[in-house]
C-alpha atoms as a PDB file:
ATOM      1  CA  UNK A   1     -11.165  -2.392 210.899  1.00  0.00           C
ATOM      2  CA  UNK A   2      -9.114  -4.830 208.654  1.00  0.00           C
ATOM      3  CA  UNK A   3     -10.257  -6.521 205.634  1.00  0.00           C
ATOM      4  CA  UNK A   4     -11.373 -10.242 205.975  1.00  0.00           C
ATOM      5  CA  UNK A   5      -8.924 -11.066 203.108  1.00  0.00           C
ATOM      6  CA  UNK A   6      -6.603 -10.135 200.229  1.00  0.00           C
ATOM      7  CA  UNK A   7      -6.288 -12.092 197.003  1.00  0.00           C
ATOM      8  CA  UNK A   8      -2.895 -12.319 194.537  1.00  0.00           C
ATOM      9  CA  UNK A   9      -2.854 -13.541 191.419  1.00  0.00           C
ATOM     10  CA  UNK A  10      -0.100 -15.875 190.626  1.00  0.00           C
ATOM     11  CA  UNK A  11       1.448 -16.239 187.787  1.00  0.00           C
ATOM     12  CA  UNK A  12       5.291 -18.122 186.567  1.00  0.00           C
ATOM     13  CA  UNK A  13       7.869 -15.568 185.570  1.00  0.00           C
ATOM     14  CA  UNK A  14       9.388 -15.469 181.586  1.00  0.00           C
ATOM     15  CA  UNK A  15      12.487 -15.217 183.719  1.00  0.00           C
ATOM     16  CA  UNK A  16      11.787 -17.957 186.095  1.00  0.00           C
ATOM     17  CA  UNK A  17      10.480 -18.275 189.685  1.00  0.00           C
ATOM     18  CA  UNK A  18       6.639 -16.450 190.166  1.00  0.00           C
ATOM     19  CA  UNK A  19       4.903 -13.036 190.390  1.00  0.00           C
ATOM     20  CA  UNK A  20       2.310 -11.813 192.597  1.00  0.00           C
ATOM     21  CA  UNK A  21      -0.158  -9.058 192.338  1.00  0.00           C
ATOM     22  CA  UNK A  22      -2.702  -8.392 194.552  1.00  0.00           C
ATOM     23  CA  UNK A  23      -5.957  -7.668 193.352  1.00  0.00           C
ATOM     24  CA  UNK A  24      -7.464  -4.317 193.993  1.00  0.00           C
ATOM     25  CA  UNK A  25      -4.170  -2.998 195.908  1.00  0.00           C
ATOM     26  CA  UNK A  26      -0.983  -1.568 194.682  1.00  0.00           C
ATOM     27  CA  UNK A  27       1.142  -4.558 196.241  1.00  0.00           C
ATOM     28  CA  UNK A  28       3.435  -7.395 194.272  1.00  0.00           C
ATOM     29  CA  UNK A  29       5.868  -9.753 194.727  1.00  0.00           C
ATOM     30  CA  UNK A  30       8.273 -12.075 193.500  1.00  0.00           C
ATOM     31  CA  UNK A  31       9.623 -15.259 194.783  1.00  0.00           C
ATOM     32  CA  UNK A  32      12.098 -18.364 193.377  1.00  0.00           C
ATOM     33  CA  UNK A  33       9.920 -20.748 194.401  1.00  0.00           C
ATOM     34  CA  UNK A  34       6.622 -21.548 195.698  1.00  0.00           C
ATOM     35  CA  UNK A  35       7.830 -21.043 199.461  1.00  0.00           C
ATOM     36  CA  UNK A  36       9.767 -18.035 198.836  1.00  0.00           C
ATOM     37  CA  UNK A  37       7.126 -16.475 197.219  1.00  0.00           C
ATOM     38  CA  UNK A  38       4.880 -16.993 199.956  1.00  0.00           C
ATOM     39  CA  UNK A  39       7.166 -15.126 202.538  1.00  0.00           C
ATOM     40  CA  UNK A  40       7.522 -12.368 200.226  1.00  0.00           C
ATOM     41  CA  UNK A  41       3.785 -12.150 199.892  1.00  0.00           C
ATOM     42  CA  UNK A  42       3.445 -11.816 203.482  1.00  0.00           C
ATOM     43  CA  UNK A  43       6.152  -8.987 203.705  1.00  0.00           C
ATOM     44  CA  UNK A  44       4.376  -7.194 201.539  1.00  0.00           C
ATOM     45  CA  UNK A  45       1.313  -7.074 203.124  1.00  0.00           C
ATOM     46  CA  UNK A  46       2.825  -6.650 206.427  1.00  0.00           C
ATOM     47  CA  UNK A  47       4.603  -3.428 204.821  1.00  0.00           C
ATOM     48  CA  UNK A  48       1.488  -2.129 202.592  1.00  0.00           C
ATOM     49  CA  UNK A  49      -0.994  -1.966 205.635  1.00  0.00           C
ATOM     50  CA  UNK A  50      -1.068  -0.775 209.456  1.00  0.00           C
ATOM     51  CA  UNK A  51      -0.592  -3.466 211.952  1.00  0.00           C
ATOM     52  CA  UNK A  52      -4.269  -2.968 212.777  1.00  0.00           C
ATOM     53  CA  UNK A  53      -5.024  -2.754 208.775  1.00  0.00           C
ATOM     54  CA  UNK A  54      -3.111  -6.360 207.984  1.00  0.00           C
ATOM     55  CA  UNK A  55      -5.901  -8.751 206.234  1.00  0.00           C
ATOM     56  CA  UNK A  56      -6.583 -11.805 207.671  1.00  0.00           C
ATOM     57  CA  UNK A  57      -6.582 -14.127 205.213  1.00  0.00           C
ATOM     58  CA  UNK A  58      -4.063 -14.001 202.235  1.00  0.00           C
ATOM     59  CA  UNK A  59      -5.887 -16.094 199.274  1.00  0.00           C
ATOM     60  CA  UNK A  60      -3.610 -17.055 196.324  1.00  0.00           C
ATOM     61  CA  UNK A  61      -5.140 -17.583 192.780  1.00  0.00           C
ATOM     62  CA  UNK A  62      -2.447 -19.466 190.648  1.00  0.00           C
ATOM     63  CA  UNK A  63      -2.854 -18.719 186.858  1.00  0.00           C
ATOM     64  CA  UNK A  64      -1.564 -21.598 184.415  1.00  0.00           C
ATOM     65  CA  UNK A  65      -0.837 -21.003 180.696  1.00  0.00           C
ATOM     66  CA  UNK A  66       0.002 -24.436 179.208  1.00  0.00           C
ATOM     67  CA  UNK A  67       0.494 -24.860 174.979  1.00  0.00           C
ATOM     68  CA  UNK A  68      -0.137 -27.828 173.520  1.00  0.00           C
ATOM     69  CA  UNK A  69      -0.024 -29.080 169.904  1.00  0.00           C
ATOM     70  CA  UNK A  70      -3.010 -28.917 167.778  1.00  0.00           C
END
């Protein structure tokens, strides 16, 4: 039986574009841009788990680090 869900944090790249790591499982990603990242997210799950295994739900938590001056 599959899990209900799977979450990835989401964080921007130093380099540009965003990273993906999913929490609890061995499974990241990295896109351009929002969209892009999304299909790769999916790939990866689709490639990490048996077709019977696949979560239902992919949940994305976006992290944002933002400096501003004292």
């Amino acid at each position: 039986m599959s899990e209900k869900e799977i979450i990835f944090v989401i964080e921007e790249s130093i380099d540009g574009g965003y990273e993906a790591k999913a929490l609890g499982y061995s499974i990241f990603a990295q896109g351009d841009d929002i969209e892009d990242l999304k299909l790769q997210i999916r790939d990866a799950v689709k490639c990490h788990f048996e077709p019977t295994e696949v979560p239902k739900v992919i949940r994305l938590h976006w992290i944002r680090e933002e400096v501003i001056p004292a």
